[in-house]
C-alpha atoms as a PDB file:
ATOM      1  CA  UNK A   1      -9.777  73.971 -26.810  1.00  0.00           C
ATOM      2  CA  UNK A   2     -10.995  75.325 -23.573  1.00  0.00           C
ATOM      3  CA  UNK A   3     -14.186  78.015 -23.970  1.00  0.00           C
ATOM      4  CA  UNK A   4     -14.082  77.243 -27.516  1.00  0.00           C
ATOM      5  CA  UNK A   5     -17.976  76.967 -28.925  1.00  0.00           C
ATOM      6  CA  UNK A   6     -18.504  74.058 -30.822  1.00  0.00           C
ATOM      7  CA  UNK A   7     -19.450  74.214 -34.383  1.00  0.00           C
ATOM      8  CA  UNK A   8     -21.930  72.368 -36.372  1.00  0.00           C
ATOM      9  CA  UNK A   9     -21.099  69.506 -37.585  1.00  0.00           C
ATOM     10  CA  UNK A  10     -18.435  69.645 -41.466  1.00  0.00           C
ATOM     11  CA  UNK A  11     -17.134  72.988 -40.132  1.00  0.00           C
ATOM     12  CA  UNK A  12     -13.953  72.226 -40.298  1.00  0.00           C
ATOM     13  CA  UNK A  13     -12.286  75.774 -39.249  1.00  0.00           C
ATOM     14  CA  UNK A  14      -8.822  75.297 -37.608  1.00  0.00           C
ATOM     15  CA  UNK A  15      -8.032  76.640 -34.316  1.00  0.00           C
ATOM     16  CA  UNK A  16      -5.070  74.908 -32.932  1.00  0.00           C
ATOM     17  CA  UNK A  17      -2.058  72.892 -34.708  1.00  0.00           C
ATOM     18  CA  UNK A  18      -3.468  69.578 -35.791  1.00  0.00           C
ATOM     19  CA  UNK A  19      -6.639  69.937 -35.051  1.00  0.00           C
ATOM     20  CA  UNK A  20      -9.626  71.078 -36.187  1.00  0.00           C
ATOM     21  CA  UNK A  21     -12.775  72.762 -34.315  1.00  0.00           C
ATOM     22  CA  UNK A  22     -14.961  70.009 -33.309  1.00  0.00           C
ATOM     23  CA  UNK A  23     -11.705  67.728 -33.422  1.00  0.00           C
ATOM     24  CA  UNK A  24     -10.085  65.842 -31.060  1.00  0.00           C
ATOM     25  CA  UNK A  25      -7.425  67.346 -28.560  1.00  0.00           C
ATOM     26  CA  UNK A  26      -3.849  67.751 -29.969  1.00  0.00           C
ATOM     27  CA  UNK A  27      -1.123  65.505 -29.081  1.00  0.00           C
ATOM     28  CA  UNK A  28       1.929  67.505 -27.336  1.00  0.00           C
ATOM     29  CA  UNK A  29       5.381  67.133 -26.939  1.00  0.00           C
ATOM     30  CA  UNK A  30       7.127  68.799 -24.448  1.00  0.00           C
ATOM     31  CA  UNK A  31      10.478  68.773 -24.393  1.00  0.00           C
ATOM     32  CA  UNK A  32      13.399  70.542 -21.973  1.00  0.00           C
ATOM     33  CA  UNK A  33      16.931  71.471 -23.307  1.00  0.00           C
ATOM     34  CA  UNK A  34      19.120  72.605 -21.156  1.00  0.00           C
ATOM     35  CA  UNK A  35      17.056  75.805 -19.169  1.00  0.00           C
ATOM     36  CA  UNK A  36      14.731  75.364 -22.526  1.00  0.00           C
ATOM     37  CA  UNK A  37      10.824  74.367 -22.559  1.00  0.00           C
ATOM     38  CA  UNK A  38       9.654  73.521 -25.603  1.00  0.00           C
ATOM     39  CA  UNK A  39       6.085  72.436 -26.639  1.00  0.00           C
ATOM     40  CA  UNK A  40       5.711  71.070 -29.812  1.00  0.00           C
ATOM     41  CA  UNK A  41       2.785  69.441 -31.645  1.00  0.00           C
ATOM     42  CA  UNK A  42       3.466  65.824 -31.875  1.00  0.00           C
ATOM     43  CA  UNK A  43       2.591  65.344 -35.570  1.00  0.00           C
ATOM     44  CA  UNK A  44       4.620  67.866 -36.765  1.00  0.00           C
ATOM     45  CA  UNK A  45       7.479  66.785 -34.658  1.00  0.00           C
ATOM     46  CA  UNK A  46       7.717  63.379 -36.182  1.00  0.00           C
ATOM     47  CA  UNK A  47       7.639  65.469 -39.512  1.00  0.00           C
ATOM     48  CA  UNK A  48      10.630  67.419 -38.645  1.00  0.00           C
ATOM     49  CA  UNK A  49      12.369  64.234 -37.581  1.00  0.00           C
ATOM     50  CA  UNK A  50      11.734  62.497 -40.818  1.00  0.00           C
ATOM     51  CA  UNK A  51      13.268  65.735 -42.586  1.00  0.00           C
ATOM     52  CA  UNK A  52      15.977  65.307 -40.624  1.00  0.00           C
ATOM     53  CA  UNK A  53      15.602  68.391 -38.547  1.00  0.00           C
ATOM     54  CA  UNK A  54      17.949  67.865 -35.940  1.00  0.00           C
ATOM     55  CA  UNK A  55      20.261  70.156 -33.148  1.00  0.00           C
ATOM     56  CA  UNK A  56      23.648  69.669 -32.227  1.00  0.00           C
ATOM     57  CA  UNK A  57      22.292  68.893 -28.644  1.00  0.00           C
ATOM     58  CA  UNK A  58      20.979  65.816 -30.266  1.00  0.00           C
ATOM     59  CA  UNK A  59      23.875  65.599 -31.988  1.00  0.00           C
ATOM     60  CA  UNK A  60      26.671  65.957 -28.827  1.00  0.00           C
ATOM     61  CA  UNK A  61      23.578  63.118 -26.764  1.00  0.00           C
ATOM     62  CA  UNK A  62      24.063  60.374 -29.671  1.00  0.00           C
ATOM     63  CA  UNK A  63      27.850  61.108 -29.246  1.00  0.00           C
ATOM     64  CA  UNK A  64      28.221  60.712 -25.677  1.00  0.00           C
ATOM     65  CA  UNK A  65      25.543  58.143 -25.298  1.00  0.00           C
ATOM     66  CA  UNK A  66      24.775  55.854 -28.544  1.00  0.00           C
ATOM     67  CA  UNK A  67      27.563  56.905 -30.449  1.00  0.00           C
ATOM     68  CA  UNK A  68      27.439  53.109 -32.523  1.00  0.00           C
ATOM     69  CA  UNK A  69      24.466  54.885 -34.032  1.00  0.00           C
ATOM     70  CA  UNK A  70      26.168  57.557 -35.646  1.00  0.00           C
ATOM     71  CA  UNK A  71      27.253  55.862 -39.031  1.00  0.00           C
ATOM     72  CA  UNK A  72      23.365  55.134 -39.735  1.00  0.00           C
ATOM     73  CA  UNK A  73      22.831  58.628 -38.918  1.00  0.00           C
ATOM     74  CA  UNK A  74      25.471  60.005 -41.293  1.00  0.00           C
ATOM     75  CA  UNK A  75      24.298  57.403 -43.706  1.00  0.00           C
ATOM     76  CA  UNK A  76      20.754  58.987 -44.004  1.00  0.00           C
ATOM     77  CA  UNK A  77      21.521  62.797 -43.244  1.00  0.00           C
ATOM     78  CA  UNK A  78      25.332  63.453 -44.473  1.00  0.00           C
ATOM     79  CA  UNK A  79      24.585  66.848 -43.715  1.00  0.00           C
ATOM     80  CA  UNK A  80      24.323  66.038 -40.414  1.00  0.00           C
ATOM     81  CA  UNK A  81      27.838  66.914 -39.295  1.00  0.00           C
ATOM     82  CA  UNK A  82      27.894  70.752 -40.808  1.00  0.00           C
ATOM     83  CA  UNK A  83      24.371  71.194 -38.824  1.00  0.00           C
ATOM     84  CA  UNK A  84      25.230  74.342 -36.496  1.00  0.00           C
ATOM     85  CA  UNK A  85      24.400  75.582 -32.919  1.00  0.00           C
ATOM     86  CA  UNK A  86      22.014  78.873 -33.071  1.00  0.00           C
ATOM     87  CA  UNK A  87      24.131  80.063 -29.845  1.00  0.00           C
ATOM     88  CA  UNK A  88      27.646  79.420 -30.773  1.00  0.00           C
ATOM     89  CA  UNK A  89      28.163  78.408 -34.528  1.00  0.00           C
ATOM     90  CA  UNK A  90      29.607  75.075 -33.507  1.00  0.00           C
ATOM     91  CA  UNK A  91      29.270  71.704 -35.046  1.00  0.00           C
ATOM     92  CA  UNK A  92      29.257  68.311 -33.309  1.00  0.00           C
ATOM     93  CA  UNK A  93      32.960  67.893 -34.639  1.00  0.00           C
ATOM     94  CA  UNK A  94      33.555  71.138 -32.209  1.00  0.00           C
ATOM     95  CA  UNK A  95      32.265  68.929 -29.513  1.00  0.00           C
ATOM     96  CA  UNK A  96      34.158  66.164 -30.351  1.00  0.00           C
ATOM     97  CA  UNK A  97      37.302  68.118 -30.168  1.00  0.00           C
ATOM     98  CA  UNK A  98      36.739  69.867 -27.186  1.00  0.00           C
ATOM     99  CA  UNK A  99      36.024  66.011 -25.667  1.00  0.00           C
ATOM    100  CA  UNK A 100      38.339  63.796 -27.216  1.00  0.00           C
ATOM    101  CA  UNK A 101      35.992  61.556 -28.542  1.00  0.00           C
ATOM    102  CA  UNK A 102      38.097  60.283 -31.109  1.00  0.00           C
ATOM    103  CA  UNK A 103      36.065  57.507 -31.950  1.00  0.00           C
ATOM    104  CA  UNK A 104      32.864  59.559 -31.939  1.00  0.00           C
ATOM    105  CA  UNK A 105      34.831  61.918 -34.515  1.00  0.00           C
ATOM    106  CA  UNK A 106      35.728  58.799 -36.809  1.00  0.00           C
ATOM    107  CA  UNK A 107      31.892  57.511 -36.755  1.00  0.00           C
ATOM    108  CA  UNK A 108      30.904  61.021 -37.671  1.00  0.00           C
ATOM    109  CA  UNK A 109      33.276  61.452 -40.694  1.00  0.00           C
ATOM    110  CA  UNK A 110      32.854  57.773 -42.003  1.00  0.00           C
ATOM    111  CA  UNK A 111      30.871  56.802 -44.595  1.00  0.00           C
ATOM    112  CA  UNK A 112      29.157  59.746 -47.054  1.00  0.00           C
ATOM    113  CA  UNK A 113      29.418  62.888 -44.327  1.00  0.00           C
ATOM    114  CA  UNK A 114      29.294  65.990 -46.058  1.00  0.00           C
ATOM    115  CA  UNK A 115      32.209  67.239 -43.758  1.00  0.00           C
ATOM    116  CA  UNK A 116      33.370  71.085 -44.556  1.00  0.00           C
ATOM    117  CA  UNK A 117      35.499  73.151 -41.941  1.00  0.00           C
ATOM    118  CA  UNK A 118      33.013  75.423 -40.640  1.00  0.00           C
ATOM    119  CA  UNK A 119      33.627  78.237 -38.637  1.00  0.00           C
ATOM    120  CA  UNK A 120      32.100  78.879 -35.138  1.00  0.00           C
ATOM    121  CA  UNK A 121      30.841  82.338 -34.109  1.00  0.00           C
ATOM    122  CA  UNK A 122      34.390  82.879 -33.058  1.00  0.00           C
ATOM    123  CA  UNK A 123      35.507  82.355 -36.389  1.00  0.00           C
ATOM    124  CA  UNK A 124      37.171  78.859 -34.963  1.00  0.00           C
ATOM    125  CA  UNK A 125      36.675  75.839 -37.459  1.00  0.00           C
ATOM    126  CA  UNK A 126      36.949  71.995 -35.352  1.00  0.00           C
ATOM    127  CA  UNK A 127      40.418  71.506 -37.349  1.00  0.00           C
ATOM    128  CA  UNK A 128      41.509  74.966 -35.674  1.00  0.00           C
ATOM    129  CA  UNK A 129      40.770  74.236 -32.239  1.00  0.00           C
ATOM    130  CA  UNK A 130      42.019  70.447 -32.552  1.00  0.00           C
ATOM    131  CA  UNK A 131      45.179  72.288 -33.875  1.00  0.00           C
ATOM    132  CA  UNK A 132      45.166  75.008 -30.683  1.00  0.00           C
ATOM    133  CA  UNK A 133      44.765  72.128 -28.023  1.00  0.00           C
ATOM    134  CA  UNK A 134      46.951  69.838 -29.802  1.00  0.00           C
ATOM    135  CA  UNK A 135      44.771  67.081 -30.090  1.00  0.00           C
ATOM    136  CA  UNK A 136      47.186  65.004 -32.825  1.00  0.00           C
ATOM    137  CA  UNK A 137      44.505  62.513 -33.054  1.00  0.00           C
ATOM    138  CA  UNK A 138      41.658  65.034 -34.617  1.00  0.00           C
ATOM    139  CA  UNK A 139      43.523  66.782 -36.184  1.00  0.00           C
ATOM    140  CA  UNK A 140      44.845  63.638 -38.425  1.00  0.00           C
ATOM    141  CA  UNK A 141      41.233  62.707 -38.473  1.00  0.00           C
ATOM    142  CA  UNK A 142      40.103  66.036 -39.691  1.00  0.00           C
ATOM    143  CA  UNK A 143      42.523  66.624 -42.276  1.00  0.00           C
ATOM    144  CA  UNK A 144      42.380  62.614 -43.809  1.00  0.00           C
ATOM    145  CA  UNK A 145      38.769  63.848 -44.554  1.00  0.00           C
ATOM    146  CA  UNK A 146      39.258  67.264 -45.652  1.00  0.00           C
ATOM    147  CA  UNK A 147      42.288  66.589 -48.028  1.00  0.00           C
ATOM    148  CA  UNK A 148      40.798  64.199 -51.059  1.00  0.00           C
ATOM    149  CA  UNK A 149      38.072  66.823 -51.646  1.00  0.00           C
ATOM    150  CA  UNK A 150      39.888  69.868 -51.663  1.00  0.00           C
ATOM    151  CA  UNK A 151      38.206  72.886 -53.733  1.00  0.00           C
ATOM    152  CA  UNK A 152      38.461  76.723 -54.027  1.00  0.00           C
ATOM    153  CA  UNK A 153      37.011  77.589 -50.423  1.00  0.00           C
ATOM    154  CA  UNK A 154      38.454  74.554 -48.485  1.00  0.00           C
ATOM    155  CA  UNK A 155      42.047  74.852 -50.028  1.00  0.00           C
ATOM    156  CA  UNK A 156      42.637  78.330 -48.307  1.00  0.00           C
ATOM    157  CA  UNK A 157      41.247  77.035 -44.930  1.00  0.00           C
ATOM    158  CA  UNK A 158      43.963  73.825 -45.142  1.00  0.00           C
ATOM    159  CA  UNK A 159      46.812  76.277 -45.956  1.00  0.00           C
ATOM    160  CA  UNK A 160      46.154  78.362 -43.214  1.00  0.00           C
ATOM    161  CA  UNK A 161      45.640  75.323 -41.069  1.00  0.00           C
ATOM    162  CA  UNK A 162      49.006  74.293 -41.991  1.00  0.00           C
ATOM    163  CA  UNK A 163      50.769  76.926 -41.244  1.00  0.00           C
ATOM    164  CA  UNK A 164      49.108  77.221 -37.480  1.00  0.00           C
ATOM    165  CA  UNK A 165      50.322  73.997 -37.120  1.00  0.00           C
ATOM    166  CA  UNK A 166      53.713  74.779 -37.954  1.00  0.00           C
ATOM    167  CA  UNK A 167      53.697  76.751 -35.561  1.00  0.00           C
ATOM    168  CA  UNK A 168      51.627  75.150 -32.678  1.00  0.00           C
ATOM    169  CA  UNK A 169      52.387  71.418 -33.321  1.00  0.00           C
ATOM    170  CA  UNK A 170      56.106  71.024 -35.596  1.00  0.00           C
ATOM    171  CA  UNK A 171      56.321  67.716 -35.215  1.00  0.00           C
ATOM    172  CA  UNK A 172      53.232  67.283 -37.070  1.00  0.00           C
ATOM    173  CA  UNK A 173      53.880  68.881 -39.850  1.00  0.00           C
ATOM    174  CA  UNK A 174      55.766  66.868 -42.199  1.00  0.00           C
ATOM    175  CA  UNK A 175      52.518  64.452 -41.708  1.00  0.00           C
ATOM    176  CA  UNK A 176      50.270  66.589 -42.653  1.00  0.00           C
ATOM    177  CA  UNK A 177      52.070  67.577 -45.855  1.00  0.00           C
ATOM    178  CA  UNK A 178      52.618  63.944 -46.694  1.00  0.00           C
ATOM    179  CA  UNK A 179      48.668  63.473 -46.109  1.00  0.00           C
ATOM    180  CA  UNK A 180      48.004  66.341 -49.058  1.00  0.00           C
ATOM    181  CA  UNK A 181      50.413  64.817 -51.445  1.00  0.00           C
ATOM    182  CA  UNK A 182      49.214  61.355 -51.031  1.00  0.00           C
ATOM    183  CA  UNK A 183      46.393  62.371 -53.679  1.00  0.00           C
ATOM    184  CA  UNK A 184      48.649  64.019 -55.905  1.00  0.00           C
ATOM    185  CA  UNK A 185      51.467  60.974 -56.440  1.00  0.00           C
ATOM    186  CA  UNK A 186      49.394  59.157 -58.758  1.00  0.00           C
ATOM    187  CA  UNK A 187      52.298  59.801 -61.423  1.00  0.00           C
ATOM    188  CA  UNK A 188      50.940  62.772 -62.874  1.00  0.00           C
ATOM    189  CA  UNK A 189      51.062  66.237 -62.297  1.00  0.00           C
ATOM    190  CA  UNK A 190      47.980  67.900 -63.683  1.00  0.00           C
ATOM    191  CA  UNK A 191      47.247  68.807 -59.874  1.00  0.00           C
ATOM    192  CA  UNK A 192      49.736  71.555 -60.376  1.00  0.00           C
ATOM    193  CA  UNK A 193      47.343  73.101 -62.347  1.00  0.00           C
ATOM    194  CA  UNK A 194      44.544  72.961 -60.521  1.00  0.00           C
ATOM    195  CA  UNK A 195      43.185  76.103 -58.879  1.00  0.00           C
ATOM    196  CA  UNK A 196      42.759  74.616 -55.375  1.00  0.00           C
ATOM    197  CA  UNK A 197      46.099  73.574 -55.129  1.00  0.00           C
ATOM    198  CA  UNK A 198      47.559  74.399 -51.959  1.00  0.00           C
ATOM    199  CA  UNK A 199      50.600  77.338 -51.093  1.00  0.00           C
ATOM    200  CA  UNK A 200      52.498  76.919 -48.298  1.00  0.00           C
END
């Protein structure tokens, strides 16, 4: 570190990231984003990445550009699809909507993807907006996914869906209703019972 003094030898105060007084120099990243600088210390950065620490930039990039790598990614981090933008609230699905990448969408829910409908800061899920720009394609992706593991706070979201697409796409709609009874017509009806049942 510039104007530093240097300290006897075994002192082994810290004064910068990695490093140690005395030390050699840290290795830095620096990395752009958009209008975004960002310096990071290499060593922790290969940390984060092994944690899994990733944006949805990074997300949206593997989409557009490798998006053949996705079902590794999904395989290691099945998180990876809920992660969230700090400036909007959307997910890579968002993207994916907004894009038609259909295929991107099928890489990213295949395999053990912890998919749940979450909301962007405009309290707009990916289903909802595949829904308002009639996208038929996502939104039969979307709700293949969401349907076999419907619970207490994702049955409310598919009724409501549901109902917006009655409205926005009619044709659809005896589709979508066939795709949440497909789980139920396994000859009995305990599902009836069940408190995430859905009311439409």
């Amino acid at each position: 570190v510039e104007g530093a003094e240097m300290e006897e030898e075994g002192d082994k105060e810290k004064v910068f990231g990695n490093i140690e007084r005395g030390g050699s120099a840290p290795l830095l990243l620096y990395a752009a984003a958009d209008y975004d600088l960002t310096v990071m210390d290499m060593r922790a950065f290969k940390l984060l990445a092994e944690d899994g620490a990733h944006s949805v930039s990074q997300l949206i990039k593997l989409s557009r550009w490798d998006p053949d790598a996705i079902p590794a990614l999904t395989n290691r981090l099945p998180h990876a699809v809920n992660i969230r933008s700090a400036k909007t609230g959307d997910t890579v699905l968002h993207s994916c909507v907004r894009h038609s990448w259909i295929d991107q969408m099928e890489n990213w829910l295949s395999g053990p993807s912890d998919y749940t409908p979450i909301a962007n800061f405009l309290g707009h899920t990916a289903l909802r907006e595949a829904i308002m720009c009639h996208n038929r394609q996502c939104v039969t992706i979307l709700f293949k996914k969401l349907i076999p593991a419907l619970n207490n706070v994702s049955s409310p979201l598919v009724t409501e869906a549901v109902r917006l697409i009655s409205k926005e796409m009619p044709e659809l709609t005896l589709q979508v209703l066939q795709l949440i009874e497909l789980p139920n017509s396994k000859g009995d009806d305990s599902s009836h019972d069940d408190p995430a049942s859905l009311s439409v």
